[in-house]
N, C-alpha and C. Protein backbone atom coordinates (compact mmCIF):
# COMPACT_ATOMS: atom_id res chain seq x y z
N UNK A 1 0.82 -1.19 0.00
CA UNK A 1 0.00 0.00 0.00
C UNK A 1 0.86 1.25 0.00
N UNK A 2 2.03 0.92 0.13
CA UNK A 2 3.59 2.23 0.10
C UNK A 2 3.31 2.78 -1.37
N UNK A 3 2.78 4.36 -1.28
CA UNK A 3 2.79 5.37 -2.30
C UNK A 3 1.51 5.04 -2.77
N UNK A 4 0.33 4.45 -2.02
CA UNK A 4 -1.14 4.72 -2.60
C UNK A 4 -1.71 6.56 -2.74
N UNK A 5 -2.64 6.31 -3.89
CA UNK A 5 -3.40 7.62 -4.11
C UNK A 5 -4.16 7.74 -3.61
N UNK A 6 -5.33 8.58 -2.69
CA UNK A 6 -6.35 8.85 -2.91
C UNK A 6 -6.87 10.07 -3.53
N UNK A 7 -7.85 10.20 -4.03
CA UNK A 7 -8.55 11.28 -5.02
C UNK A 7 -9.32 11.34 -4.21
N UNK A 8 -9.22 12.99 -3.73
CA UNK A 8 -9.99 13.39 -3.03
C UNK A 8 -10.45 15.13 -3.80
N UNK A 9 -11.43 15.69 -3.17
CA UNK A 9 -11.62 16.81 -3.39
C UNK A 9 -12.73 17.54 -2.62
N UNK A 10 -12.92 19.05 -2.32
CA UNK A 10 -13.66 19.56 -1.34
C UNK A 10 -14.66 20.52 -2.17
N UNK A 11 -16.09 20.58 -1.60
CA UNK A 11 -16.82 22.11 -2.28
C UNK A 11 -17.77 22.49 -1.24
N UNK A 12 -18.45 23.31 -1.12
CA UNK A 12 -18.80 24.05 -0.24
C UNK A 12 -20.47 23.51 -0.06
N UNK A 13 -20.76 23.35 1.48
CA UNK A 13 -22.22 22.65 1.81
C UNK A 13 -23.27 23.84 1.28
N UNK A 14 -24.73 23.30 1.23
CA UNK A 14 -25.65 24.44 0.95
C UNK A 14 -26.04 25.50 2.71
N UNK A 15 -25.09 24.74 3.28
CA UNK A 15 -25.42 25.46 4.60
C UNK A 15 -24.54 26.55 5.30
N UNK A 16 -22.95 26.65 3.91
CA UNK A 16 -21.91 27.76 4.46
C UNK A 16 -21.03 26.73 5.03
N UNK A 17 -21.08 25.66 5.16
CA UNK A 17 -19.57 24.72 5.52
C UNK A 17 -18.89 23.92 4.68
N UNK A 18 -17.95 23.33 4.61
CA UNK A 18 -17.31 22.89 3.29
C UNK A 18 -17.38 21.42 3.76
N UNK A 19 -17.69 20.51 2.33
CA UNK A 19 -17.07 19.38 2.83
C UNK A 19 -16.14 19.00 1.92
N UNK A 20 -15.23 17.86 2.44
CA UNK A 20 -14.13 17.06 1.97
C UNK A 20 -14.43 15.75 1.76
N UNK A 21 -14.14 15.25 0.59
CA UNK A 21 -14.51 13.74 0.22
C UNK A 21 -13.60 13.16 -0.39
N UNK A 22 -12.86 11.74 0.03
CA UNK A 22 -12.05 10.72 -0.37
C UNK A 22 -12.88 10.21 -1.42
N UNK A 23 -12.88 10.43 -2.59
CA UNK A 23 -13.52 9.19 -3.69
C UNK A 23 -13.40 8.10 -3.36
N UNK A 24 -12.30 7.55 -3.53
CA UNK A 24 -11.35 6.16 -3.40
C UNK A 24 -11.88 5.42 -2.09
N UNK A 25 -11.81 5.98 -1.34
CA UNK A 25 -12.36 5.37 0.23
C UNK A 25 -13.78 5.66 0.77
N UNK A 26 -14.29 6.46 -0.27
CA UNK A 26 -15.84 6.40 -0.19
C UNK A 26 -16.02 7.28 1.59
N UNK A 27 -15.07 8.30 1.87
CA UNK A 27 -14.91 9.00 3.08
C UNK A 27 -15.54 10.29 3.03
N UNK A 28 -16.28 11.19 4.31
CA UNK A 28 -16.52 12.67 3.70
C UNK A 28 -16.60 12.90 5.17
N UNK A 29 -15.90 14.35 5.17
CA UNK A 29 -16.15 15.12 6.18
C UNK A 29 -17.00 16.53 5.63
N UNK A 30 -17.53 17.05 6.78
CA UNK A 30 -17.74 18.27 6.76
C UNK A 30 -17.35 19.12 7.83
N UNK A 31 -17.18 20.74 7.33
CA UNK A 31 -16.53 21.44 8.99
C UNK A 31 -16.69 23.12 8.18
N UNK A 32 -16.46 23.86 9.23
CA UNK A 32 -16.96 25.11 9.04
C UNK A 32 -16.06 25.89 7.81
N UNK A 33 -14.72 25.13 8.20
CA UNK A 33 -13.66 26.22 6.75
C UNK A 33 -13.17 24.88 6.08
N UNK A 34 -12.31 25.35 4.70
CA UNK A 34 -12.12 24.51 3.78
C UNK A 34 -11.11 23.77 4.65
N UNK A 35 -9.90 24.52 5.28
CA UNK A 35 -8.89 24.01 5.74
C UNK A 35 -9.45 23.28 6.87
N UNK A 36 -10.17 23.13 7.40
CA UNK A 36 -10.93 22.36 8.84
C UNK A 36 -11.46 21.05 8.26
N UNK A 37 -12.18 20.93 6.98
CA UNK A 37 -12.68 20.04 6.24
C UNK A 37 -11.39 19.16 6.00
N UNK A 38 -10.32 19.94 5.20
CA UNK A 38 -9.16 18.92 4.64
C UNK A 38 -8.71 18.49 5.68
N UNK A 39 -8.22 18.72 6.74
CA UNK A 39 -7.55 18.37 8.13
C UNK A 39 -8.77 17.12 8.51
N UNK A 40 -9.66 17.12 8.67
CA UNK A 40 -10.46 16.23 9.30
C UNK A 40 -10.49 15.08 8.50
N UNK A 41 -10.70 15.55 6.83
CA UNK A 41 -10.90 14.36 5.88
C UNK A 41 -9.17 13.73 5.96
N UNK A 42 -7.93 13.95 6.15
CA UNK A 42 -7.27 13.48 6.55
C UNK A 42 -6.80 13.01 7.78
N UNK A 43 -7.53 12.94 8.75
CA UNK A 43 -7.59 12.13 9.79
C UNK A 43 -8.15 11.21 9.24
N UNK A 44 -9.03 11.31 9.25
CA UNK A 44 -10.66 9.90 9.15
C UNK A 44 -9.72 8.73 8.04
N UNK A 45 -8.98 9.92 6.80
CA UNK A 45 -8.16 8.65 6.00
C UNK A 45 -7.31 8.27 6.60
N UNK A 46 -6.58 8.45 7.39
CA UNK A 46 -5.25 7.63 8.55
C UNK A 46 -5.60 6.70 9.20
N UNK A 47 -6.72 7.15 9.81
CA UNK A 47 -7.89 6.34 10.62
C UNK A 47 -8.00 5.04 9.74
N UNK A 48 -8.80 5.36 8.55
CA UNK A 48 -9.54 4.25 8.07
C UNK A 48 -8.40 2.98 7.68
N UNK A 49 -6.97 3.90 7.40
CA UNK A 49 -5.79 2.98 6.66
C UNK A 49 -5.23 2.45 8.54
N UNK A 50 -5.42 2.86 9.27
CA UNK A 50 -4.75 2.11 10.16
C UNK A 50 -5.61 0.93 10.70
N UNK A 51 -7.14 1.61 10.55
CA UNK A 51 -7.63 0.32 10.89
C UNK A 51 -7.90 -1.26 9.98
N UNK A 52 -7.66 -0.10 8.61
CA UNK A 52 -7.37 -1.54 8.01
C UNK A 52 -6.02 -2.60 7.69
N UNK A 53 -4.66 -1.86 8.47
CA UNK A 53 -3.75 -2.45 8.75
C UNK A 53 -3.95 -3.58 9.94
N UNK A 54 -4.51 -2.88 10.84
CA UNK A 54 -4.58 -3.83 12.36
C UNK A 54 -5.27 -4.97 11.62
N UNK A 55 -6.27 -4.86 11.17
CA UNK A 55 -7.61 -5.99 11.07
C UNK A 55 -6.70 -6.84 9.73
N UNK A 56 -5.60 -6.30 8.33
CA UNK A 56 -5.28 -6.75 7.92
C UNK A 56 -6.15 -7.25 6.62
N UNK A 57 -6.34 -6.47 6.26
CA UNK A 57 -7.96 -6.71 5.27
C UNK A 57 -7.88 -5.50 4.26
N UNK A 58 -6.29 -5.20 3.50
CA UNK A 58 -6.09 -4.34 2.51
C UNK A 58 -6.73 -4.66 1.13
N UNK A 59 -7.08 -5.85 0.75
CA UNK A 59 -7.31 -5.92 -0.79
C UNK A 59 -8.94 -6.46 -0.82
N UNK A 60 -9.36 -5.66 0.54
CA UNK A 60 -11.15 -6.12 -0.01
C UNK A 60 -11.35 -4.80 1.25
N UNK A 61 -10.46 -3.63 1.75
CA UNK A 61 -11.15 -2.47 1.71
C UNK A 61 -10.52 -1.42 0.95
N UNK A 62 -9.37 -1.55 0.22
CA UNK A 62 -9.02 -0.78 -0.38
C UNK A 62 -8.49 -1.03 -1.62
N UNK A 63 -9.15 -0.53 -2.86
CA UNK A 63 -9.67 0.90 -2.68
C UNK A 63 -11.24 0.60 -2.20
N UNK A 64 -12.25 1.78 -1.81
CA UNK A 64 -13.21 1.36 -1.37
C UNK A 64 -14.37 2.62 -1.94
N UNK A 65 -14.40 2.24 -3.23
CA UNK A 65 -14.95 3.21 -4.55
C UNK A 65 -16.19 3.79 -3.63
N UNK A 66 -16.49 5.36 -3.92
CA UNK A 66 -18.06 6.20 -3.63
C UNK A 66 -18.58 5.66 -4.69
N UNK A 67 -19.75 6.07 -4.45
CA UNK A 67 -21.15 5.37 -5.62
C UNK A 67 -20.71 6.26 -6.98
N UNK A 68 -21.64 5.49 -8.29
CA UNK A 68 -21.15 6.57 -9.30
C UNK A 68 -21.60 7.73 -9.60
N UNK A 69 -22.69 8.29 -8.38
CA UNK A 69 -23.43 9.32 -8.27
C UNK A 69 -21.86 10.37 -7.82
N UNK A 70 -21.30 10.14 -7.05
CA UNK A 70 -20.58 10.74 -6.21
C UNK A 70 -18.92 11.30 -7.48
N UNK A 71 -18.95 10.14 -8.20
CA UNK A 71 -17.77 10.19 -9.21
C UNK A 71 -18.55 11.16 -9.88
N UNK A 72 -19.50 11.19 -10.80
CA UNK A 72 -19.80 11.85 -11.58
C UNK A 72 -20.28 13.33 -11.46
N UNK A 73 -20.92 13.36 -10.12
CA UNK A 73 -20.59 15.22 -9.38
C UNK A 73 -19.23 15.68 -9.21
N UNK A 74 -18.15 15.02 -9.38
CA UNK A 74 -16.84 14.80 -9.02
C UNK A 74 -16.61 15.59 -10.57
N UNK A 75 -16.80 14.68 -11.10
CA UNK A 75 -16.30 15.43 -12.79
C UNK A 75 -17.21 16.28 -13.20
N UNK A 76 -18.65 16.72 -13.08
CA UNK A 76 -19.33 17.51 -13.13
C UNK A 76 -18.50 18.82 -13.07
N UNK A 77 -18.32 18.51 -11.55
CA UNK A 77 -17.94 19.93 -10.73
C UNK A 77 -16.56 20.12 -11.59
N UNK A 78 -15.09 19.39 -11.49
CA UNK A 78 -13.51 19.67 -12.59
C UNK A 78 -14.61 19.83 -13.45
N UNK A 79 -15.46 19.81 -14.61
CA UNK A 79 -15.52 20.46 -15.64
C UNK A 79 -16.39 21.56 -16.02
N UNK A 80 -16.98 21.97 -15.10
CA UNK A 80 -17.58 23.04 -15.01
C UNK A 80 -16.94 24.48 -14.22
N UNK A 81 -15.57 24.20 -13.47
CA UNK A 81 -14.33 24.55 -12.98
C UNK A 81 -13.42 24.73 -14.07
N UNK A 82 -13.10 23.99 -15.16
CA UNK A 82 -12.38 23.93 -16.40
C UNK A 82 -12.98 24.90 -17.53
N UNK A 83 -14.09 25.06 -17.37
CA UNK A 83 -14.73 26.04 -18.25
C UNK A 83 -14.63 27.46 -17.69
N UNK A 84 -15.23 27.46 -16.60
CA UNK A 84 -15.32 28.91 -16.08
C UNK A 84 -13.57 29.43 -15.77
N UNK A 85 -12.67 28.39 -15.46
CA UNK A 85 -11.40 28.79 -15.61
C UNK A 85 -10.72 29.80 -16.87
N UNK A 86 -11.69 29.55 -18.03
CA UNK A 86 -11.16 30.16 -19.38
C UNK A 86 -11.82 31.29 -19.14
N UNK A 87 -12.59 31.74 -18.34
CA UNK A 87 -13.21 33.33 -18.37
C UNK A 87 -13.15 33.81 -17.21
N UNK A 88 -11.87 32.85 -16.37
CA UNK A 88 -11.13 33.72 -15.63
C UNK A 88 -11.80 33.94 -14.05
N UNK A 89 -12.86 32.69 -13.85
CA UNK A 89 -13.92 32.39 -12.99
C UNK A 89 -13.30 30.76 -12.22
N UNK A 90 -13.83 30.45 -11.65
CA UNK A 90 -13.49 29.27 -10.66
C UNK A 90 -14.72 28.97 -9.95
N UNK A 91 -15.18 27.62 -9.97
CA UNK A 91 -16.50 26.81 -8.58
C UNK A 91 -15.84 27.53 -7.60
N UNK A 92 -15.89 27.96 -6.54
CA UNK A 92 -16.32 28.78 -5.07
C UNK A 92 -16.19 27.35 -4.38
N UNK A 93 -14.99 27.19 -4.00
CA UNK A 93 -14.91 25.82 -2.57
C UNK A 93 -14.64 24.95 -3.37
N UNK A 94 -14.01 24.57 -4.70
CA UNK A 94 -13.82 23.55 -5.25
C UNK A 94 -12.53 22.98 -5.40
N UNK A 95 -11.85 22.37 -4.79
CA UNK A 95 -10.73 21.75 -5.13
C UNK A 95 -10.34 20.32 -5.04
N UNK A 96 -9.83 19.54 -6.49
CA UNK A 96 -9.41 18.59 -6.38
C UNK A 96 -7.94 18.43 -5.75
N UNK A 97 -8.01 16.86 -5.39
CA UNK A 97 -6.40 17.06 -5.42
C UNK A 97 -6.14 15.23 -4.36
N UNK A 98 -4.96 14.97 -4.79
CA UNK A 98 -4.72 13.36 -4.47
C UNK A 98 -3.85 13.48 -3.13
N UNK A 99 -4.51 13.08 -2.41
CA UNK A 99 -3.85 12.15 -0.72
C UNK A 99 -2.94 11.34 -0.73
N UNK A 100 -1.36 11.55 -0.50
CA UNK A 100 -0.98 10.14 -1.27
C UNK A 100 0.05 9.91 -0.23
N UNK A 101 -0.15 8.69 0.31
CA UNK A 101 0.62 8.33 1.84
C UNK A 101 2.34 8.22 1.28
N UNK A 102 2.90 8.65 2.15
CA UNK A 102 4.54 8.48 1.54
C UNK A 102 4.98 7.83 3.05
N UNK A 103 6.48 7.62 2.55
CA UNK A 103 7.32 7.04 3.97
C UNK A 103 7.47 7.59 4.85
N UNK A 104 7.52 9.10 4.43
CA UNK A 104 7.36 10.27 5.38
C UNK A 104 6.79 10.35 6.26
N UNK A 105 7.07 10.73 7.68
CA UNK A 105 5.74 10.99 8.46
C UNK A 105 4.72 12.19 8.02
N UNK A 106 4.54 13.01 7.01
CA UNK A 106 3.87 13.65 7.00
C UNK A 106 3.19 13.35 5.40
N UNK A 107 1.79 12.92 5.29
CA UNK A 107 1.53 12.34 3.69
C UNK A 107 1.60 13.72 2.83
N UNK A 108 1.56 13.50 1.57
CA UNK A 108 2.07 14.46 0.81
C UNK A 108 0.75 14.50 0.23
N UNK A 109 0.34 15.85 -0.66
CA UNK A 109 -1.03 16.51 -1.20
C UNK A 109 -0.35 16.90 -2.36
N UNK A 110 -1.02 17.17 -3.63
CA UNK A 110 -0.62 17.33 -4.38
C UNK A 110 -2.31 17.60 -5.19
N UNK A 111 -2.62 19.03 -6.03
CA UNK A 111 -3.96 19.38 -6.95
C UNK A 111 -3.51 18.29 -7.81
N UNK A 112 -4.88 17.53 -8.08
CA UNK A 112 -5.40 16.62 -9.33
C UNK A 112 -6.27 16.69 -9.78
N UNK A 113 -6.42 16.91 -11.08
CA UNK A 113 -7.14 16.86 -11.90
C UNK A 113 -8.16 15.75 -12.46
N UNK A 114 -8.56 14.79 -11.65
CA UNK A 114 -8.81 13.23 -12.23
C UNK A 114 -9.48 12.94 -13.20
C-alpha cells in the first residue's frame, strides 16, 4: 500500500460549511472552513488505513470506490471549474487534489485533476 493515491476533493455545503470527500475510500467530512474540512478528511483517512492495517484486510477495503453518483458530481464539478477557468472564474470551494501516503511521516497533497 507504500505510495497509494487517494482522489480526493472539497466544495462548499448548501449550509456555508465545506465538505471534503475521499472518492477512493468512499470517506466525507464536513466542517466550518475549507482548511478544517481537509484536516479532518485526513484524519478519518489515517484512521480508516490504520484500521485496516490492524484488522489486515487491505485488498477487499481498499480501494473502497463512492457510488457513481458521487464520481460523476466529481467530474461535473472539474468540468464546469475547467470552463469557467477560461473566463477567468473558478467553482467557489472547489478543489481537487490526491492524498498520497509516503514514507514520510507527514503524507504528501498534491492538486489533481482526475
Amino acid at each position: 500500500m507504500a505510495g497509494q493515491g487517494f482522489r480526493c476533493y472539497t466544495e462548499p455545503s448548501p449550509n456555508g460549511r465545506y465538505y471534503a470527500i475521499c472518492l477512493d475510500l468512499n470517506l466525507i467530512d464536513e466542517r466550518d472552513t475549507l482548511d478544517e474540512a481537509i484536516a479532518a478528511l485526513d484524519e478519518n483517512i489515517l484512521g480508516y488505513l490504520e484500521s485496516v492495517r490492524v484488522h489486515k484486510d487491505e485488498t477487499a477495503l481498499i480501494p473502497r470506490r463512492a457510488r457513481r453518483s458521487e464520481w460523476l458530481h466529481f467530474y461535473w464539478l472539474s468540468l464546469l471549474n475547467a470552463v469557467l477557468t477560461l473566463v477567468g472564474r473558478r467553482v467557489e470551494g472547489f478543489l481537487a487534489y490526491t492524498k498520497k501516503e509516503s514514507p514520510a511521516p507527514v503524507p504528501v497533497m498534491r492538486l489533481a485533476y482526475a
